[in-house]
Structure formats: structure tokens, C-alpha cells
C-alpha atoms as a PDB file:
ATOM      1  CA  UNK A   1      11.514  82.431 -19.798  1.00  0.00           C
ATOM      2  CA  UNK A   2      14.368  80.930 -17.696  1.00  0.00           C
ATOM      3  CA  UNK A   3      11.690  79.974 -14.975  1.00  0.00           C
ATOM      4  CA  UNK A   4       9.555  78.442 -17.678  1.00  0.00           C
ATOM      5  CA  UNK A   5      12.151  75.702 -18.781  1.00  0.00           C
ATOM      6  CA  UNK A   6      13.137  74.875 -15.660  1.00  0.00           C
ATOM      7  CA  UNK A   7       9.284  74.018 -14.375  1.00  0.00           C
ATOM      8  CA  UNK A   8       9.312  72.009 -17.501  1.00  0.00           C
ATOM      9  CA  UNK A   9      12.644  70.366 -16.726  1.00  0.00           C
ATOM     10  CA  UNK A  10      11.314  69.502 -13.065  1.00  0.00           C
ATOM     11  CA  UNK A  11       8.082  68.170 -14.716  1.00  0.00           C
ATOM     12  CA  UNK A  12       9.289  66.056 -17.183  1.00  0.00           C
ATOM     13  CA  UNK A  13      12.600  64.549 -15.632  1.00  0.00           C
ATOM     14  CA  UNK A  14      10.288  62.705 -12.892  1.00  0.00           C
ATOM     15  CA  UNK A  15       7.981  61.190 -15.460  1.00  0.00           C
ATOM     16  CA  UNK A  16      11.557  59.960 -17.456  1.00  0.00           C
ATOM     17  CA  UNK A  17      12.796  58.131 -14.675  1.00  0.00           C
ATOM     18  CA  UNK A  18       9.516  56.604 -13.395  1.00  0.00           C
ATOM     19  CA  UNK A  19       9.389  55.230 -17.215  1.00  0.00           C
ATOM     20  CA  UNK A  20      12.659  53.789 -17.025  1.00  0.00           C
ATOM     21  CA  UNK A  21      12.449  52.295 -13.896  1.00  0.00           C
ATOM     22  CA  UNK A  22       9.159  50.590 -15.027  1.00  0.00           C
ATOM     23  CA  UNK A  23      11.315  49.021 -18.292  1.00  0.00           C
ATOM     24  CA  UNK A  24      13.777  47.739 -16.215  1.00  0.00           C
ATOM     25  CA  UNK A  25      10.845  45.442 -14.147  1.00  0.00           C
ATOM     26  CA  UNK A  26      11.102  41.841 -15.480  1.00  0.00           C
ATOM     27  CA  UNK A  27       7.952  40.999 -16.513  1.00  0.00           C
ATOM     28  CA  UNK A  28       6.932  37.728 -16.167  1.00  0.00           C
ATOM     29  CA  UNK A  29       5.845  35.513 -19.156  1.00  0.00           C
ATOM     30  CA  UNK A  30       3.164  33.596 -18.714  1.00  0.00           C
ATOM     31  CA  UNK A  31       4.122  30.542 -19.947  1.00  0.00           C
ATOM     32  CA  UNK A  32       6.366  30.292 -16.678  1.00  0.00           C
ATOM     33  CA  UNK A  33       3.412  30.139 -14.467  1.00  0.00           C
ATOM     34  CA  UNK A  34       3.401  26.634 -12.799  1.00  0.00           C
ATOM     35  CA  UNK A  35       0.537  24.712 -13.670  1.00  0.00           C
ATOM     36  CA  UNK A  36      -1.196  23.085 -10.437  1.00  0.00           C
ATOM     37  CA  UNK A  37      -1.865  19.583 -10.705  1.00  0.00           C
ATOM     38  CA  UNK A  38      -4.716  17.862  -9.920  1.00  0.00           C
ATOM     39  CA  UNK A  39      -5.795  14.883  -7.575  1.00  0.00           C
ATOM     40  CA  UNK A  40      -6.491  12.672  -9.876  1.00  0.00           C
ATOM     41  CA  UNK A  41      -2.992  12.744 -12.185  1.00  0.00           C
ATOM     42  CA  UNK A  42      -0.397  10.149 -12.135  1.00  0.00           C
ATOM     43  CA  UNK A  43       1.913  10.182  -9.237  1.00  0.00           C
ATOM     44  CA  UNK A  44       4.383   9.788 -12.552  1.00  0.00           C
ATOM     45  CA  UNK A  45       4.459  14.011 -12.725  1.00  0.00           C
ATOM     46  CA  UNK A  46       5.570  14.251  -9.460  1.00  0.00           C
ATOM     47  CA  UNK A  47       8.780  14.578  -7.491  1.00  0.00           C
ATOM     48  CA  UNK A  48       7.563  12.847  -4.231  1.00  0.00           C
ATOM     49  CA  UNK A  49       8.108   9.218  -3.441  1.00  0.00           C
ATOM     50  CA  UNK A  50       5.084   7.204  -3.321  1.00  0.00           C
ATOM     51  CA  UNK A  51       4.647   4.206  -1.371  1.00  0.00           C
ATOM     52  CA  UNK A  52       2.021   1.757  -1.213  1.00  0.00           C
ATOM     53  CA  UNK A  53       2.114  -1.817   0.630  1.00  0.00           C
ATOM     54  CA  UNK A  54      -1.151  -4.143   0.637  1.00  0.00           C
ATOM     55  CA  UNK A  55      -1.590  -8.285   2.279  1.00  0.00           C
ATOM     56  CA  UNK A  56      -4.210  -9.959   0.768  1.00  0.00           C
ATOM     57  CA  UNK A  57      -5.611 -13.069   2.615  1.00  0.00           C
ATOM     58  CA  UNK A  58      -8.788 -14.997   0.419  1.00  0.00           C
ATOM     59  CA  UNK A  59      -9.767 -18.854   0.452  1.00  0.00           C
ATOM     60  CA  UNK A  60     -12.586 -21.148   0.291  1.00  0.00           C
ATOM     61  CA  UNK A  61     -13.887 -24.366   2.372  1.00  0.00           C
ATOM     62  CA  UNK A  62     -16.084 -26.858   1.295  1.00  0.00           C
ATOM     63  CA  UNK A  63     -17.081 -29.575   3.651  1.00  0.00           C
ATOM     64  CA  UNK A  64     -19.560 -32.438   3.116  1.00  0.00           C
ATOM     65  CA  UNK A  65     -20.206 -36.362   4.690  1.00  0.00           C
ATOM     66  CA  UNK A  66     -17.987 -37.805   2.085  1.00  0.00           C
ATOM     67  CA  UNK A  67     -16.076 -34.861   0.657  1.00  0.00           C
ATOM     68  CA  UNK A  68     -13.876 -32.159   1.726  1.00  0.00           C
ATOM     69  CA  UNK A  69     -11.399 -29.185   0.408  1.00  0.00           C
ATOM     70  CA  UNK A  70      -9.806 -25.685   1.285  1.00  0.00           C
ATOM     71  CA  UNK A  71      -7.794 -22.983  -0.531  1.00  0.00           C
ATOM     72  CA  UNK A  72      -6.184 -20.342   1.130  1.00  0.00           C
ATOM     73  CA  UNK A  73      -4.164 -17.579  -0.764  1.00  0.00           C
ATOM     74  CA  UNK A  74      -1.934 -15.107   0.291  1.00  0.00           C
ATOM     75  CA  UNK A  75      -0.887 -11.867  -1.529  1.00  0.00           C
ATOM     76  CA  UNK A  76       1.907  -9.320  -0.588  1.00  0.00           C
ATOM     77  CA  UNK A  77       2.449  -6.326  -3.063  1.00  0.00           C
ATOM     78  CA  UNK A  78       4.665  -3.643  -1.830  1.00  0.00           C
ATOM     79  CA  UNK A  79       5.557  -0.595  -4.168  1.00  0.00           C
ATOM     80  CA  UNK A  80       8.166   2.815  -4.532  1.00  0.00           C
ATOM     81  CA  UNK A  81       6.910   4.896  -7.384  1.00  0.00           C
ATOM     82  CA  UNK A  82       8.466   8.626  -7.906  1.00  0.00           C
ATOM     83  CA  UNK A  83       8.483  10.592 -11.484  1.00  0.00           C
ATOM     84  CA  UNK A  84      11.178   9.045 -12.820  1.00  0.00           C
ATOM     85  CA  UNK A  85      10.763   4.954 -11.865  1.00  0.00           C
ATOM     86  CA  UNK A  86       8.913   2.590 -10.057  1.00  0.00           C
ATOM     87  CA  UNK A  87      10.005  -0.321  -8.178  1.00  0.00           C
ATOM     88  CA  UNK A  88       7.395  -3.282  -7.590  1.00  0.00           C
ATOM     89  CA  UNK A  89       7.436  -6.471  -5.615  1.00  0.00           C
ATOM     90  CA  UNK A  90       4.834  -8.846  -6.081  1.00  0.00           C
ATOM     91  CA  UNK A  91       4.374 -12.411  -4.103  1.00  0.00           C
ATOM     92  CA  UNK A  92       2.000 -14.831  -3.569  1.00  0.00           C
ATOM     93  CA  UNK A  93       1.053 -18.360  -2.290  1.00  0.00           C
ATOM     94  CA  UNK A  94      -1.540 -20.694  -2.801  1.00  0.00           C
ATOM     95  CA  UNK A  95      -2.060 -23.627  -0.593  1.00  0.00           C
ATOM     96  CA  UNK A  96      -4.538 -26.439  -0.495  1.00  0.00           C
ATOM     97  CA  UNK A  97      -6.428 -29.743  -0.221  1.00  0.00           C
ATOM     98  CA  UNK A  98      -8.888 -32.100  -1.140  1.00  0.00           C
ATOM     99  CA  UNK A  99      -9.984 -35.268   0.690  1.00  0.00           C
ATOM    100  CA  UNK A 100      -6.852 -35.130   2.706  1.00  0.00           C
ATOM    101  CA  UNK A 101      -4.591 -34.597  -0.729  1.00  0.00           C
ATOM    102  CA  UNK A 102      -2.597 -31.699  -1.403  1.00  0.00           C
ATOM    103  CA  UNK A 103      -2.979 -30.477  -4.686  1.00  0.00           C
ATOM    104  CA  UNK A 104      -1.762 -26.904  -3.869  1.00  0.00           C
ATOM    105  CA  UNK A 105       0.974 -25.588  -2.890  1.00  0.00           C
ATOM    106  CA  UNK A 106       1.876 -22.731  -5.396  1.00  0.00           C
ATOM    107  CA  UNK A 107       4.880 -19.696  -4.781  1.00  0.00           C
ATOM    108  CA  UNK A 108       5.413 -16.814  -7.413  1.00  0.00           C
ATOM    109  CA  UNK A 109       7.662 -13.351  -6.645  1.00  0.00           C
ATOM    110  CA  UNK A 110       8.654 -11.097  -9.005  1.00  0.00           C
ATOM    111  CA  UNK A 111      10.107  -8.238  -8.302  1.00  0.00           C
ATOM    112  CA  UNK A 112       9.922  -5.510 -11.938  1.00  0.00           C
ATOM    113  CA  UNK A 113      10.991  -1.688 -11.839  1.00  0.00           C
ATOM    114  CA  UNK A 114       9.892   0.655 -14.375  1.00  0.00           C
ATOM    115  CA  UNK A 115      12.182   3.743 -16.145  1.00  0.00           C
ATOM    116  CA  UNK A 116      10.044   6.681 -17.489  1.00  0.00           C
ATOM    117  CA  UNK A 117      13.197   8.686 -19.218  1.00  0.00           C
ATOM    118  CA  UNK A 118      12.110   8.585 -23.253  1.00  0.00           C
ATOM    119  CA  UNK A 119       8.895   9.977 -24.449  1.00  0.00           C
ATOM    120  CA  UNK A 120       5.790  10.785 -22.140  1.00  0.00           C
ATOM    121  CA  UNK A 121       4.210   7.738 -21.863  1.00  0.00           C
ATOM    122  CA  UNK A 122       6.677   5.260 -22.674  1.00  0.00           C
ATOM    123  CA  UNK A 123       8.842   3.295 -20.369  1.00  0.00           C
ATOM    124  CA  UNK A 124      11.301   0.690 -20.169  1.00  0.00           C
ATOM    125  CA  UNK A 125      11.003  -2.261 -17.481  1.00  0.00           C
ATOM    126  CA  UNK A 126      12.965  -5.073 -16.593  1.00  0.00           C
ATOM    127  CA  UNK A 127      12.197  -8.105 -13.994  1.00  0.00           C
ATOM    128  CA  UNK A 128      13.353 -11.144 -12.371  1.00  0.00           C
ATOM    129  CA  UNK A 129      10.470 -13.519 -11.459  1.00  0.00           C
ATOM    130  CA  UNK A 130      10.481 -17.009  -9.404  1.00  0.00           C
ATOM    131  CA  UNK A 131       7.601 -19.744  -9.579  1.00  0.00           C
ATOM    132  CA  UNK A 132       7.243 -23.053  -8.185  1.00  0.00           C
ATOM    133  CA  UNK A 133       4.060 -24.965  -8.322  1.00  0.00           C
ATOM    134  CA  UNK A 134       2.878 -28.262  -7.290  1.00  0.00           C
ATOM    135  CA  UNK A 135      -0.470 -27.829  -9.669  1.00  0.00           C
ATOM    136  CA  UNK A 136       1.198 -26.884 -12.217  1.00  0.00           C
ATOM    137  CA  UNK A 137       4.247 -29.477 -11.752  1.00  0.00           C
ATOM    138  CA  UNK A 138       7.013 -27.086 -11.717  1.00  0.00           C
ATOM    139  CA  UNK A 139       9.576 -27.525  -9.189  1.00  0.00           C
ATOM    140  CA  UNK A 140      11.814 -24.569 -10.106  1.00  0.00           C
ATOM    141  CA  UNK A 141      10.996 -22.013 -12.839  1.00  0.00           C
ATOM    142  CA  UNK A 142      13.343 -18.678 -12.855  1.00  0.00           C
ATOM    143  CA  UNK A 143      13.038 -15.719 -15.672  1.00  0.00           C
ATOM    144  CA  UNK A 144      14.978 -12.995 -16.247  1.00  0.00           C
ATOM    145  CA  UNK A 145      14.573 -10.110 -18.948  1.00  0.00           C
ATOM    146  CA  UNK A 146      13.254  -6.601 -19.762  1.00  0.00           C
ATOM    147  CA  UNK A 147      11.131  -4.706 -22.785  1.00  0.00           C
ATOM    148  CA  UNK A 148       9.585  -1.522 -23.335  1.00  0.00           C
ATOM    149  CA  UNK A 149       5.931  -0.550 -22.145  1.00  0.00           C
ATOM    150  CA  UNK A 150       2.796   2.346 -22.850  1.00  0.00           C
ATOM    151  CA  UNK A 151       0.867   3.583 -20.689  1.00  0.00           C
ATOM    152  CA  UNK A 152      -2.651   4.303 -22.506  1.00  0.00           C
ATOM    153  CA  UNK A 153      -4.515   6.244 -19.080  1.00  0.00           C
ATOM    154  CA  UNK A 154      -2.283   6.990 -16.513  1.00  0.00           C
ATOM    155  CA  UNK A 155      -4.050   8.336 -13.526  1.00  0.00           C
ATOM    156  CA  UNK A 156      -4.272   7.399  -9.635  1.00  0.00           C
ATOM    157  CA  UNK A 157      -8.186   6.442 -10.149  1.00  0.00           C
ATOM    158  CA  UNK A 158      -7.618   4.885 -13.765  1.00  0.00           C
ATOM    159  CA  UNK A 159      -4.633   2.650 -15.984  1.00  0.00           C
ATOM    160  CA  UNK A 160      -4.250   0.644 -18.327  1.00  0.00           C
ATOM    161  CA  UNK A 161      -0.941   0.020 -19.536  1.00  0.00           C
ATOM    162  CA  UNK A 162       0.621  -2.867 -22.186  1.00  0.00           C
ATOM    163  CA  UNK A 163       4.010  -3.910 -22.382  1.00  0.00           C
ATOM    164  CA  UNK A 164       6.244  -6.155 -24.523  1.00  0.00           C
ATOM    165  CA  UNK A 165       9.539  -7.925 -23.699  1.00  0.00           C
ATOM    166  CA  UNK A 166      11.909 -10.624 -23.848  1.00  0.00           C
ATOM    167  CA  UNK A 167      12.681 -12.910 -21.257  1.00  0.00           C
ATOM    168  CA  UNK A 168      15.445 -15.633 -20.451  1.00  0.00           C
ATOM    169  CA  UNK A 169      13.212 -19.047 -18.444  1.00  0.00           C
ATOM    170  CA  UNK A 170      15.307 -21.769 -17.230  1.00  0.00           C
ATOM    171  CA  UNK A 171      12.737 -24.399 -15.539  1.00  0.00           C
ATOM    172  CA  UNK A 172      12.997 -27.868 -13.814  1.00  0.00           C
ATOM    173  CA  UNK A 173       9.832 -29.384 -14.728  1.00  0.00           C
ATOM    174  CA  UNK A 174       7.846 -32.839 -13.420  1.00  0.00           C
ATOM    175  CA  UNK A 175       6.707 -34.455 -16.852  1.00  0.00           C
ATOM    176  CA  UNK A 176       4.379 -37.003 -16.739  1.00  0.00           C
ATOM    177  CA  UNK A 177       4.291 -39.714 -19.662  1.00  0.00           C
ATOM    178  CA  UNK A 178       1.668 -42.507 -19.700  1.00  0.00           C
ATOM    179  CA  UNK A 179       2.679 -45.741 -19.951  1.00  0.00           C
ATOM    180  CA  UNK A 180      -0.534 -47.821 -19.459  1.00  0.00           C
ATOM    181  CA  UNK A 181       0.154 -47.814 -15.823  1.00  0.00           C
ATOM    182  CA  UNK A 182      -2.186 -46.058 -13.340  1.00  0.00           C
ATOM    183  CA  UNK A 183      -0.561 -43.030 -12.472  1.00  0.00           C
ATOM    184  CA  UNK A 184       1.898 -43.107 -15.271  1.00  0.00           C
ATOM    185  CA  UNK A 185       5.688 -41.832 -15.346  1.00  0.00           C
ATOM    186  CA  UNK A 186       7.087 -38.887 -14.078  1.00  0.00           C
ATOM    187  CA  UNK A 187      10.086 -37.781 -15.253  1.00  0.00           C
ATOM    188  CA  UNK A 188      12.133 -34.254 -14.756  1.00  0.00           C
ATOM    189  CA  UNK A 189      12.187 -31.414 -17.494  1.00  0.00           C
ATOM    190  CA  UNK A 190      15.209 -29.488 -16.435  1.00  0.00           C
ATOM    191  CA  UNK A 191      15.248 -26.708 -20.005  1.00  0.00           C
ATOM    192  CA  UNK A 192      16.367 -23.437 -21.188  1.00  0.00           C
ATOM    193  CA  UNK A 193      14.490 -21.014 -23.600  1.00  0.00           C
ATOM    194  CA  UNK A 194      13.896 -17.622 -24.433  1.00  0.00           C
ATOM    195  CA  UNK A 195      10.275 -15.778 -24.472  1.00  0.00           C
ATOM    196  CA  UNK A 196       8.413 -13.361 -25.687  1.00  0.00           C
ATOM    197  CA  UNK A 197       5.926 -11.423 -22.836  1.00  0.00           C
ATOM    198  CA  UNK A 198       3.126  -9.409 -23.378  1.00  0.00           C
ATOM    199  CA  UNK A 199       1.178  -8.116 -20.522  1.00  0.00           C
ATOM    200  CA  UNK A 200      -1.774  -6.333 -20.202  1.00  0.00           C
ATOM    201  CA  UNK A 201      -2.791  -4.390 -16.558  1.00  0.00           C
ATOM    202  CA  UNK A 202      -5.068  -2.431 -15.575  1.00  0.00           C
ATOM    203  CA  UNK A 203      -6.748  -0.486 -12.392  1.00  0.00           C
ATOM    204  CA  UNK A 204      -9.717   1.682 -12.086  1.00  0.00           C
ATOM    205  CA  UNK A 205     -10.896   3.529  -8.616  1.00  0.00           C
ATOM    206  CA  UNK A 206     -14.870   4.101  -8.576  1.00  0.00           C
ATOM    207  CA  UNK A 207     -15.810   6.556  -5.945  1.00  0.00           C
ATOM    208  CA  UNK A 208     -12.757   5.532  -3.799  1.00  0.00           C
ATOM    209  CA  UNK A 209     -14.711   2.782  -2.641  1.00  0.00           C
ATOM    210  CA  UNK A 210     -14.332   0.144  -4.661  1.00  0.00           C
ATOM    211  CA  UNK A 211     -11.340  -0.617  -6.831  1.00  0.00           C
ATOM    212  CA  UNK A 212     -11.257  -3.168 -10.243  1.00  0.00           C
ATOM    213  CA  UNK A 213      -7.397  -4.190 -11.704  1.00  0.00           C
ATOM    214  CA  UNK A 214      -6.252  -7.154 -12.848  1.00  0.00           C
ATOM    215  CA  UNK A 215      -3.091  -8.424 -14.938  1.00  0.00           C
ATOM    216  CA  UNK A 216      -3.407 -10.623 -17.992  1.00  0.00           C
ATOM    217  CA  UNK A 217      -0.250 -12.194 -19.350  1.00  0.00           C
ATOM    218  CA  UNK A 218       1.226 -13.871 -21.792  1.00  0.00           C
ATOM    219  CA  UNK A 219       4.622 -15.413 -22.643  1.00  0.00           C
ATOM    220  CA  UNK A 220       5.588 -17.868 -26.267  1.00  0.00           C
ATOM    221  CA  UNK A 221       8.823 -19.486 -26.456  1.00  0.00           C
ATOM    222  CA  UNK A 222      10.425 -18.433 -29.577  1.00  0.00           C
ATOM    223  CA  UNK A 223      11.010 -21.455 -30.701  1.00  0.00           C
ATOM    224  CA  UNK A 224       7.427 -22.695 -30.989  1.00  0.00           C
ATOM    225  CA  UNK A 225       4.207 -21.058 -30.336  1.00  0.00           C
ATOM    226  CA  UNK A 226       2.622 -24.273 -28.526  1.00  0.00           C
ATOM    227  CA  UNK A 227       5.043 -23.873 -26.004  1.00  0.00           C
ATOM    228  CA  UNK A 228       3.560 -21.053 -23.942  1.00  0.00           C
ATOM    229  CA  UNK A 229       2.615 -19.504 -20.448  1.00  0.00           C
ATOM    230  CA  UNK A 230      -0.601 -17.821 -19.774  1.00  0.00           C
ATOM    231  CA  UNK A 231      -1.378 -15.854 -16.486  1.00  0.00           C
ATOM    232  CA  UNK A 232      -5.016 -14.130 -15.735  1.00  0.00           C
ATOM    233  CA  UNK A 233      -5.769 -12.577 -12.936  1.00  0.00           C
ATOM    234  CA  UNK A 234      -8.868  -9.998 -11.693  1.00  0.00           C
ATOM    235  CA  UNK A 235      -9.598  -9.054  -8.644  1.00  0.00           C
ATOM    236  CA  UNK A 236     -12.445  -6.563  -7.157  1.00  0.00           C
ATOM    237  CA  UNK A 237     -12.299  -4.864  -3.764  1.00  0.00           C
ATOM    238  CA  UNK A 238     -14.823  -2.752  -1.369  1.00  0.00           C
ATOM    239  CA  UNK A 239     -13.300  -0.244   1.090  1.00  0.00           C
ATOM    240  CA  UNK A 240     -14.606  -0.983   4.635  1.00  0.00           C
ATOM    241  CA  UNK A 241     -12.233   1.893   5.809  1.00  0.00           C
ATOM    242  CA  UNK A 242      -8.965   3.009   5.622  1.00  0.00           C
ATOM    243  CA  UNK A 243      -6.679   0.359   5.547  1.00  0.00           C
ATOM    244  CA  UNK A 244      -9.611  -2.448   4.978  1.00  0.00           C
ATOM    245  CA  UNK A 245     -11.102  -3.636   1.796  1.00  0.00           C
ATOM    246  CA  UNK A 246     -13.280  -6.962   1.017  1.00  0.00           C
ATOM    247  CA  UNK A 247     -11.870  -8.946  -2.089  1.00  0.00           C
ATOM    248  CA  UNK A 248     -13.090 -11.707  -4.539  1.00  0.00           C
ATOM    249  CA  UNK A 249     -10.274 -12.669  -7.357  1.00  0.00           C
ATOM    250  CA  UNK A 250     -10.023 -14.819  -9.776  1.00  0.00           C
ATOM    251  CA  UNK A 251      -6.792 -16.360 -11.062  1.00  0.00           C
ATOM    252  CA  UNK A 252      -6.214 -19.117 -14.424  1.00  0.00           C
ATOM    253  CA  UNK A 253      -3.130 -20.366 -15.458  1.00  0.00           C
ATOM    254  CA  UNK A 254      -2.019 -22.229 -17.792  1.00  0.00           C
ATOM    255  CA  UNK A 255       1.447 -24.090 -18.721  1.00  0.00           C
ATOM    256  CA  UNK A 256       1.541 -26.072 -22.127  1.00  0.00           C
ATOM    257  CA  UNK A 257       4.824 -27.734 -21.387  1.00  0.00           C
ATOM    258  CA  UNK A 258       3.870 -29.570 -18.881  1.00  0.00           C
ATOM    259  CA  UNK A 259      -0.092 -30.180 -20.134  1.00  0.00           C
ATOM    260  CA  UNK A 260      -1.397 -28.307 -16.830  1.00  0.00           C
ATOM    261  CA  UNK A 261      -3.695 -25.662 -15.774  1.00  0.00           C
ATOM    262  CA  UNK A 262      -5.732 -24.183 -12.510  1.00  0.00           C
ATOM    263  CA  UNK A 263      -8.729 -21.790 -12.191  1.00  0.00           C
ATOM    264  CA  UNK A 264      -9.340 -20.385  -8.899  1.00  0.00           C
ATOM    265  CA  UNK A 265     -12.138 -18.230  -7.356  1.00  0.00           C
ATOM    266  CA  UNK A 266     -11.359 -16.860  -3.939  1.00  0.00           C
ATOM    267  CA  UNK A 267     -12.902 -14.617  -1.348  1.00  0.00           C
ATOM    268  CA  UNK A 268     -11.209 -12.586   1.742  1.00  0.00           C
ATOM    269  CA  UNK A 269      -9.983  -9.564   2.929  1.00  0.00           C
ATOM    270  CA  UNK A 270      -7.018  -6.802   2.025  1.00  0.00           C
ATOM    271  CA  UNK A 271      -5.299  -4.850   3.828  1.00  0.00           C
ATOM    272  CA  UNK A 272      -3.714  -1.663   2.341  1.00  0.00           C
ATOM    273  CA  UNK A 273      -1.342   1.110   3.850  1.00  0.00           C
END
């Protein structure tokens, strides 16, 4: 009898401590398993810094026996993008002629960043942006401001996002009045006022050869809604290779105050890193 309970003592205290060393394992839940993200998600949901830089050089010539004209336009983007923000500057100039006249000769750079701390999706932005443009008679036009923004598709091949804001402009404009004299008066605008900007942008990646974006924007004085800015621009790009692509863009603008406006339809190259 004595032997008995001890073989069962030796055959069950084994099988009691294998049990409880098996409850003491942490098991691991599976909603702790990292999910793995794929190459085509927004660089947004990602610790790593980003960084993208890209020249673009486009223009046009037109030569005749009694007519001639050129455009040339220049383009240098340069970007910092991590989960958290984004940092963007943007600058560009236009140059040109016709028949020995200059009637281009058009700077912008703005330089935005972006904050994605409140609700997926949502961000807050903020910019300072600097114009002067001989087409559009502005000799000095600075803004200043910031808004709130939604990204509707937010992915490295495809986005579209919209964004609202309110900016502070001061300008100093050339105004020309007509006074029955060829030519007429020109006068300077030097003004204050406060804006309203909605933008609309957008980028989509086909293959990862050939890329469509574009920006369309546009900004009413609070004071009056006939006072406004209007800014379109699309572009479309080829990849050659790497680092070279073959562009056409477009680009309208449009500046009530002082009664002016420019389309322009340009082909080149870009080169991205």
C-alpha cells in the first residue's frame, strides 16, 4: 500500500508542476501583433524622415520674320515629411519676352509645414508665402497665416487633400487708371487685408512612371468677395529614369485687385532625388 501512494505521488507531482509552469507563460494577445505596412501607405504612419527635393526647368520659344517670344520657368520644391509633420518649401520663377519686351518676370516662395497631432486625417498647417510679379503688377505681396486641413486619400501613389485657413496679405501694388492717355496712369497700391484660403491638391503615381498633381487655390478678402486671388496649377510627368522625368504644366492666375491675369503652358524636364 505504502509503495502504491508513493508511485502515485511521483506520477502526479511532475504533471502539477509542468501545469504550473505552463500558467505562468505570458501568452501573447493577439491584438499586440504589429501590423506590417505596406508600400503603398502614407509615409504619415511612419517614424522615418522622408525627404524629397525636385528642379523643374520648362519654357517655350516662338520665333517668326516679324515676331518673337520665350518663357522659361523654373521650379524648386524641397520637402521633410515624418509621422508627425511635414515641412515644405516651394519656389518658382517665371521669366520672359516678346518682341524684345519683358512681360515676365514672376517670383513666388512659400515655405508651409503641416502638424498631424488631432484626429487621423486631420492636420493643422501654417505658412508664410512671398510673390512679386511683373504680369501681374505686384511689386511686393507678403502673407502670413495658418488653418486646418483633411486629407481624403493619403497614400505615396495617391492624395488628395483640402484645406481651409486664414491669412494676413500686406501688398504694394502697380494700379493702373486710364485717363484717355495711351498707356494710362500708374499709381502704387501699398494695402493691408485679411483672407480666407482654400486649397485643393492632389497627386496620383500610375505605374511609377508617370505622375499627375496639381494645386488649385483660392483666397477672398473678407471684406469683399470681388477682391480675390486665384492660383491653378497641373502638371504631368514621365519617368525617363531615376532621377529624370519629362514635364508639361500648366499654370493661370488671376488677381482682381489689380484687373490682371496669365495662363501659361510649358514644356521641360524635372529632376527628382
Amino acid at each position: 500500500m505504502n509503495r502504491f501512494f508513493i508511485g502515485l505521488l511521483f506520477f502526479f507531482f511532475p504533471v502539477f508542476a509542468l501545469a504550473q509552469n505552463n500558467d505562468s507563460v505570458p501568452r501573447v494577445k493577439k491584438d499586440t501583433v504589429p501590423q506590417v505596412k505596406k508600400a503603398a501607405d502614407s509615409v504619415h504612419y511612419t517614424d522615418t524622415t522622408k525627404y524629397h527635393g525636385s528642379w523643374s526647368a520648362t519654357g517655350n520659344i516662338n520665333n517668326t520674320n516679324t515676331f518673337s517670344s520665350y518663357l522659361i520657368s523654373n521650379t524648386v520644391q524641397a520637402s521633410a515629411a515624418r509621422k508627425k509633420s511635414a515641412l515644405n518649401l516651394n519656389t518658382s520663377w517665371i521669366y520672359g519676352a516678346q518682341s524684345g519686351n519683358l512681360t515676365n518676370n514672376d517670383f513666388t516662395a512659400t515655405l508651409d509645414f503641416n502638424m498631424y497631432k488631432t484626429i487621423r486625417h486631420f492636420y493643422y498647417w501654417g505658412l508664410v508665402n512671398y510673390n512679386t510679379s511683373l504680369s501681374l503688377r505686384i511689386n511686393n505681396l507678403f502673407q502670413s497665416g495658418g488653418g486646418f486641413g483633411y486629407n481624403i486619400l493619403d497614400k505615396k501613389t495617391a492624395a488628395i487633400l483640402v484645406s481651409d485657413g486664414i491669412l494676413f496679405e500686406t501688398g504694394d501694388l502697380y494700379q493702373l487708371f486710364y485717363t484717355g492717355q495711351p498707356g494710362g496712369e500708374t499709381i502704387r497700391d501699398r494695402y493691408s487685408v485679411f483672407r480666407n484660403s482654400f486649397r485643393l491638391k492632389y497627386r496620383f503615381v500610375i505605374h511609377d512612371k508617370v505622375t499627375l498633381e496639381g494645386i488649385e487655390l483660392i483666397q477672398h478678402s473678407l471684406a469683399t468677395v470681388h477682391n480675390y486671388i486665384m492660383n491653378l496649377t497641373a502638371s504631368g510627368s514621365v519617368r525617363l529614369n531615376k532621377w529624370l522625368n519629362v514635364t508639361t504644366a500648366f499654370t493661370f492666375n488671376k488677381f482682381t485687385r489689380t484687373r490682371s491675369e496669365n495662363t501659361l503652358i510649358t514644356f521641360g524636364f524635372t529632376v527628382t532625388r
